[in-house]
C-alpha atoms as a PDB file:
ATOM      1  CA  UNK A   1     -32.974 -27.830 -25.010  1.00  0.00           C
ATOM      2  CA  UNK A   2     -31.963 -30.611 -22.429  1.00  0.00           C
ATOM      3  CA  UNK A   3     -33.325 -33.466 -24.016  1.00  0.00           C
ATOM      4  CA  UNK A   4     -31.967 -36.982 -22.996  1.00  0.00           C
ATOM      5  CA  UNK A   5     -31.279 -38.815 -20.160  1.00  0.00           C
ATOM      6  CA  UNK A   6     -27.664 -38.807 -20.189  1.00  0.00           C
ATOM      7  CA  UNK A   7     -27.348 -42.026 -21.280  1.00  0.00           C
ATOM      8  CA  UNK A   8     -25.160 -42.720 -24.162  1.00  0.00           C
ATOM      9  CA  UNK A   9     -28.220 -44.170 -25.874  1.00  0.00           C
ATOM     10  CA  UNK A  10     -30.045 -41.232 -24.353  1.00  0.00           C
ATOM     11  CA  UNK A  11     -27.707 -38.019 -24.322  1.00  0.00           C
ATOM     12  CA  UNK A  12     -28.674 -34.639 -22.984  1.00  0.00           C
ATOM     13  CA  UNK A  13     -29.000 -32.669 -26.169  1.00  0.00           C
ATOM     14  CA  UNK A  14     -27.674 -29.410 -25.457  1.00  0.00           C
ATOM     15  CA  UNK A  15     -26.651 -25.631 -26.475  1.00  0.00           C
ATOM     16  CA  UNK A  16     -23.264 -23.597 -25.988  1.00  0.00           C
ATOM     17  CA  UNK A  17     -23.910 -20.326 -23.658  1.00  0.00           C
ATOM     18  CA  UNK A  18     -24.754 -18.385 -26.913  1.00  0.00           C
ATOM     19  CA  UNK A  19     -26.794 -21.225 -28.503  1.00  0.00           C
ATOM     20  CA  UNK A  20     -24.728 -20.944 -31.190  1.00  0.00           C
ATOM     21  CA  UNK A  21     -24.046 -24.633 -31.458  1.00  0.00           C
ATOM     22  CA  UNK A  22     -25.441 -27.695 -30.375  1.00  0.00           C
ATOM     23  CA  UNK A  23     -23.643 -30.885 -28.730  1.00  0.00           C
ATOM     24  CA  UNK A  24     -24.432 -33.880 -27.023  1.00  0.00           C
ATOM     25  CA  UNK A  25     -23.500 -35.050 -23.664  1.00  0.00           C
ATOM     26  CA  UNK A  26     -23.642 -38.418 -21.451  1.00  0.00           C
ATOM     27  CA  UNK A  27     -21.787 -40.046 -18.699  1.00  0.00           C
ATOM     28  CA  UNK A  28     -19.617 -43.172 -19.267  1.00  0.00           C
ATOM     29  CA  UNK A  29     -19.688 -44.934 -15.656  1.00  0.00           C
ATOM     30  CA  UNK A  30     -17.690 -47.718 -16.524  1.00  0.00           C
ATOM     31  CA  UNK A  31     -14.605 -45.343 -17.805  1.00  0.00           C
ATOM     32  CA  UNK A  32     -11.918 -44.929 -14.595  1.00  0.00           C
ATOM     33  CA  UNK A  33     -12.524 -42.206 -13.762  1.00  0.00           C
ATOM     34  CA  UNK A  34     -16.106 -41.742 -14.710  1.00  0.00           C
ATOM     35  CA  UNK A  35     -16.219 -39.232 -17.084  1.00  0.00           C
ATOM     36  CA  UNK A  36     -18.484 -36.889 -18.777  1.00  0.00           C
ATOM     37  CA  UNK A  37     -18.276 -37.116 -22.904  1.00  0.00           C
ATOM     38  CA  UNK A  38     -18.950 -34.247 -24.744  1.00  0.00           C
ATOM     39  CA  UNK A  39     -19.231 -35.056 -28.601  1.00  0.00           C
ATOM     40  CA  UNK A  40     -19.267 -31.807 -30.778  1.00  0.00           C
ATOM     41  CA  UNK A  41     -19.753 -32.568 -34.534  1.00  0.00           C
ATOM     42  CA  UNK A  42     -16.590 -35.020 -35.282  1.00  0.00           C
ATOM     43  CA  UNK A  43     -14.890 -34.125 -32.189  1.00  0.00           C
ATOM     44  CA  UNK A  44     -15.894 -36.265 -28.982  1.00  0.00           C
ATOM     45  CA  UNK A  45     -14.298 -34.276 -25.414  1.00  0.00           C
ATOM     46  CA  UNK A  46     -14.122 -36.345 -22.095  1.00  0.00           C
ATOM     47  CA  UNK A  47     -14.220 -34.507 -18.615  1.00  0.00           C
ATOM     48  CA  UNK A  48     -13.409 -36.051 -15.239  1.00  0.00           C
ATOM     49  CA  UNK A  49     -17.456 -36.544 -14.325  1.00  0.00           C
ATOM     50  CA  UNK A  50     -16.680 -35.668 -10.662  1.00  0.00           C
ATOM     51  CA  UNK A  51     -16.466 -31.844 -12.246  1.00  0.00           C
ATOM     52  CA  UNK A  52     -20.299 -31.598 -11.718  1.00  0.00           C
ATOM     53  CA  UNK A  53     -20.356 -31.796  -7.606  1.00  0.00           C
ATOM     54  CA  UNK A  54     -17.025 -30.472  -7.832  1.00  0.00           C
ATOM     55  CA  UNK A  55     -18.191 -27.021  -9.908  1.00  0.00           C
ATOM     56  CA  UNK A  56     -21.527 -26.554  -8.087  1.00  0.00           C
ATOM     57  CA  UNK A  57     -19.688 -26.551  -4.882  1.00  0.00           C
ATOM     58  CA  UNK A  58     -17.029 -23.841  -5.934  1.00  0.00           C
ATOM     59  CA  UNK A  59     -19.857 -21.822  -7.353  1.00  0.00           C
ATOM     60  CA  UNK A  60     -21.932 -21.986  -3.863  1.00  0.00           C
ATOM     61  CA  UNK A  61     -18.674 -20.814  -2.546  1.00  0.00           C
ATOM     62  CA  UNK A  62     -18.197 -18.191  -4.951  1.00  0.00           C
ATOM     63  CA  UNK A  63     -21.830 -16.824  -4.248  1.00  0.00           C
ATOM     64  CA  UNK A  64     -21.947 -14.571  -7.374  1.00  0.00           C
ATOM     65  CA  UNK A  65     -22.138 -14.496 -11.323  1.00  0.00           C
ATOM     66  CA  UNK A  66     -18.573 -16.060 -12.786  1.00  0.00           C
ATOM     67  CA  UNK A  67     -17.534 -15.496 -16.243  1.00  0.00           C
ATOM     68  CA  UNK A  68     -17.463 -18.508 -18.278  1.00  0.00           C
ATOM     69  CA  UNK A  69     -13.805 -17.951 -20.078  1.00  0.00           C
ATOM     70  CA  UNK A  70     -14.300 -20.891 -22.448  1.00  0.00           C
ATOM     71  CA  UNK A  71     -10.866 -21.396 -24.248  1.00  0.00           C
ATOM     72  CA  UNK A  72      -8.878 -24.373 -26.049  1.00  0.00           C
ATOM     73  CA  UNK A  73      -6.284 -25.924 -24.082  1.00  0.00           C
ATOM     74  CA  UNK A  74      -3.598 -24.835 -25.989  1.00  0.00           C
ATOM     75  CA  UNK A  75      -4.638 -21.425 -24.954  1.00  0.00           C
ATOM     76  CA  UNK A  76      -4.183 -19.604 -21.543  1.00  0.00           C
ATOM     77  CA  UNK A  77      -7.270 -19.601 -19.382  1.00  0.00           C
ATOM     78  CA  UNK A  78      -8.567 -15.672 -18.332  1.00  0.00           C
ATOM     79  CA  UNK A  79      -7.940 -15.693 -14.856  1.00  0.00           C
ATOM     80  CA  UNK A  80     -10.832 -15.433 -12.959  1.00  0.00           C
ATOM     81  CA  UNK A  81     -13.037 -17.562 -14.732  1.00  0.00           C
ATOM     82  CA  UNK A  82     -14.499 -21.307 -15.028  1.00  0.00           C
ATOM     83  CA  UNK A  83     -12.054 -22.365 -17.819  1.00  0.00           C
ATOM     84  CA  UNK A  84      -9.125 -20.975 -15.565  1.00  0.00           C
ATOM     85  CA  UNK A  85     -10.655 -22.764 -12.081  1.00  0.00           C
ATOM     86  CA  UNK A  86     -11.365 -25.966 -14.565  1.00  0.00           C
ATOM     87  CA  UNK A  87      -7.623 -26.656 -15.128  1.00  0.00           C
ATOM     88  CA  UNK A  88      -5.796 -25.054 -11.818  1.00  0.00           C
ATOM     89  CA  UNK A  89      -3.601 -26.710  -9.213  1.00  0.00           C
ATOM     90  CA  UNK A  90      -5.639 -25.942  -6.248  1.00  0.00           C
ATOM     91  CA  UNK A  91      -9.224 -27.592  -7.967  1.00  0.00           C
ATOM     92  CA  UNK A  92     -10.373 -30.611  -6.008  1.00  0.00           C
ATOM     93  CA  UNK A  93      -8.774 -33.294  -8.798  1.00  0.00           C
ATOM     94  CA  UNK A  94      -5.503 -30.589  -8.838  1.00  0.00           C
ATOM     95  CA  UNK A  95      -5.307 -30.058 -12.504  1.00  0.00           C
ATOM     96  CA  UNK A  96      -7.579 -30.227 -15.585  1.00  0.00           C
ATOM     97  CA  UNK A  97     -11.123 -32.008 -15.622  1.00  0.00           C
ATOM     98  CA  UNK A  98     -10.811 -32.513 -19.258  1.00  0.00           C
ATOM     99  CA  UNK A  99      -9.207 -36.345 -19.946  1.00  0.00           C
ATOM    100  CA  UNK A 100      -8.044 -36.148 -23.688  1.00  0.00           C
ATOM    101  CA  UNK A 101      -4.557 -34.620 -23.895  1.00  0.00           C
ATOM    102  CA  UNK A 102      -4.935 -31.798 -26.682  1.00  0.00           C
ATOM    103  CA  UNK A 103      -8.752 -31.705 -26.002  1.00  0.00           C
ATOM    104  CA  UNK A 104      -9.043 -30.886 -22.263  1.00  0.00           C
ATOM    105  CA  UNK A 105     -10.091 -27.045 -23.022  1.00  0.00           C
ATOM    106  CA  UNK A 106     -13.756 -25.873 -23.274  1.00  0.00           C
ATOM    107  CA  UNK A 107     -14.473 -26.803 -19.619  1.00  0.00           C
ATOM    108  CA  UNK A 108     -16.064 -23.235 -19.743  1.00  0.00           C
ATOM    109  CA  UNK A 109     -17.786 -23.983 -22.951  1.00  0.00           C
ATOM    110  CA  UNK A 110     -19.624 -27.331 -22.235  1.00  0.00           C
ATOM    111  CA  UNK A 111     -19.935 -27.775 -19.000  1.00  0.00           C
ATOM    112  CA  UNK A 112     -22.169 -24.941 -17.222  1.00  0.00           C
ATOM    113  CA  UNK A 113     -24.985 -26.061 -19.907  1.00  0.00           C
ATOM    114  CA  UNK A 114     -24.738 -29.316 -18.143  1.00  0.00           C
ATOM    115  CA  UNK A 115     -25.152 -27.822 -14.618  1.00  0.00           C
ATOM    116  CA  UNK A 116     -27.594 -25.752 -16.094  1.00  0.00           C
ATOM    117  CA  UNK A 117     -30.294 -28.794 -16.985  1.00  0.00           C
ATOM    118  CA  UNK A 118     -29.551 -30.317 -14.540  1.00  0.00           C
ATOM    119  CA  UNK A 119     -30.527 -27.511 -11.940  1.00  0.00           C
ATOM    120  CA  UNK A 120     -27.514 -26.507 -10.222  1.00  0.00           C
ATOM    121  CA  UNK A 121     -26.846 -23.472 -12.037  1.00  0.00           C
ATOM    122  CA  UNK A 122     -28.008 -20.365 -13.831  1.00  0.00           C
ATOM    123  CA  UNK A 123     -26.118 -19.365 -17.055  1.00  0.00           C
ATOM    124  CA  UNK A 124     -26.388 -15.960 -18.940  1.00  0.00           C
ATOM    125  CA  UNK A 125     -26.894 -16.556 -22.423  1.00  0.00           C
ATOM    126  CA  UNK A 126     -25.933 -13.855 -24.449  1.00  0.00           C
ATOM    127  CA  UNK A 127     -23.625 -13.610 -27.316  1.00  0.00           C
ATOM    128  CA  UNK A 128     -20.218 -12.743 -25.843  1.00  0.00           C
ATOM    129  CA  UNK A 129     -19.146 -13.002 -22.332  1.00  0.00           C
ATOM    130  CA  UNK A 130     -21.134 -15.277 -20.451  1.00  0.00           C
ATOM    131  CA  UNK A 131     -21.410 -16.021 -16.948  1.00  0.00           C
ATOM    132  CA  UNK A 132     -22.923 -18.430 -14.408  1.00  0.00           C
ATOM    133  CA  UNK A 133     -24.022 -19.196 -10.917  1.00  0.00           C
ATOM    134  CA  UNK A 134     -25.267 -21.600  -8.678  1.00  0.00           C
ATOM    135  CA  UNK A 135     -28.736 -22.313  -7.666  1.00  0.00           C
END
């Protein structure tokens, strides 16, 4: 369901891992730094927009199937996981992607759809406990 251009006039439509839920997704050039914004129902998420290069090249150097780990920020990420990786000292931008204090969670949640449309990655979509790759 990647519909859009990812334009704010033109948003990727997309699905969470489980397709559960839909969201919307476009980048914001002009924002410093560029940033990815993810509006779910009411609630409109902002992630550094470097995280797409920067999460397809950790998954190339991963070379296998990572869980997902999707959390809330106020909520310790599983280690091991995208979620954790999206918000750890030793990332490329050394901390979270996520911009909005109180909202910089979900990294794990929104983001490998993205890579997913976009062709970079493969994402499991099954109802608990997914996982993705790169391409």
């Amino acid at each position: 369901m990647a519909i859009g251009t990812g334009t704010k006039a033109d948003p990727w439509l997309l699905k969470t891992p489980p397709g559960a839920s839909e969201y919307s997704m476009w980048r914001d050039d002009a924002a410093d730094p560029p940033a990815l914004v993810c509006q779910v129902g009411g609630t409109q998420l902002r992630y550094d927009a470097r995280a797409i290069a920067d999460l397809h090249a950790m998954l190339q150097a991963h070379r296998d199937w990572l869980p997902l780990g999707g959390t809330d920020e106020q909520k310790p990420a599983p280690e091991g996981t995208v979620e954790a990786w999206g918000r750890a000292a030793d990332n490329p931008v050394g901390g979270w992607y996520g911009l909005k204090k109180g909202l910089r969670g979900r990294f794990g949640v929104y983001m490998p759809p993205l890579l997913e449309v976009l062709g970079l990655a493969e994402v499991t979509h099954d109802a608990k406990n997914n996982k993705m790759r790169a391409i």
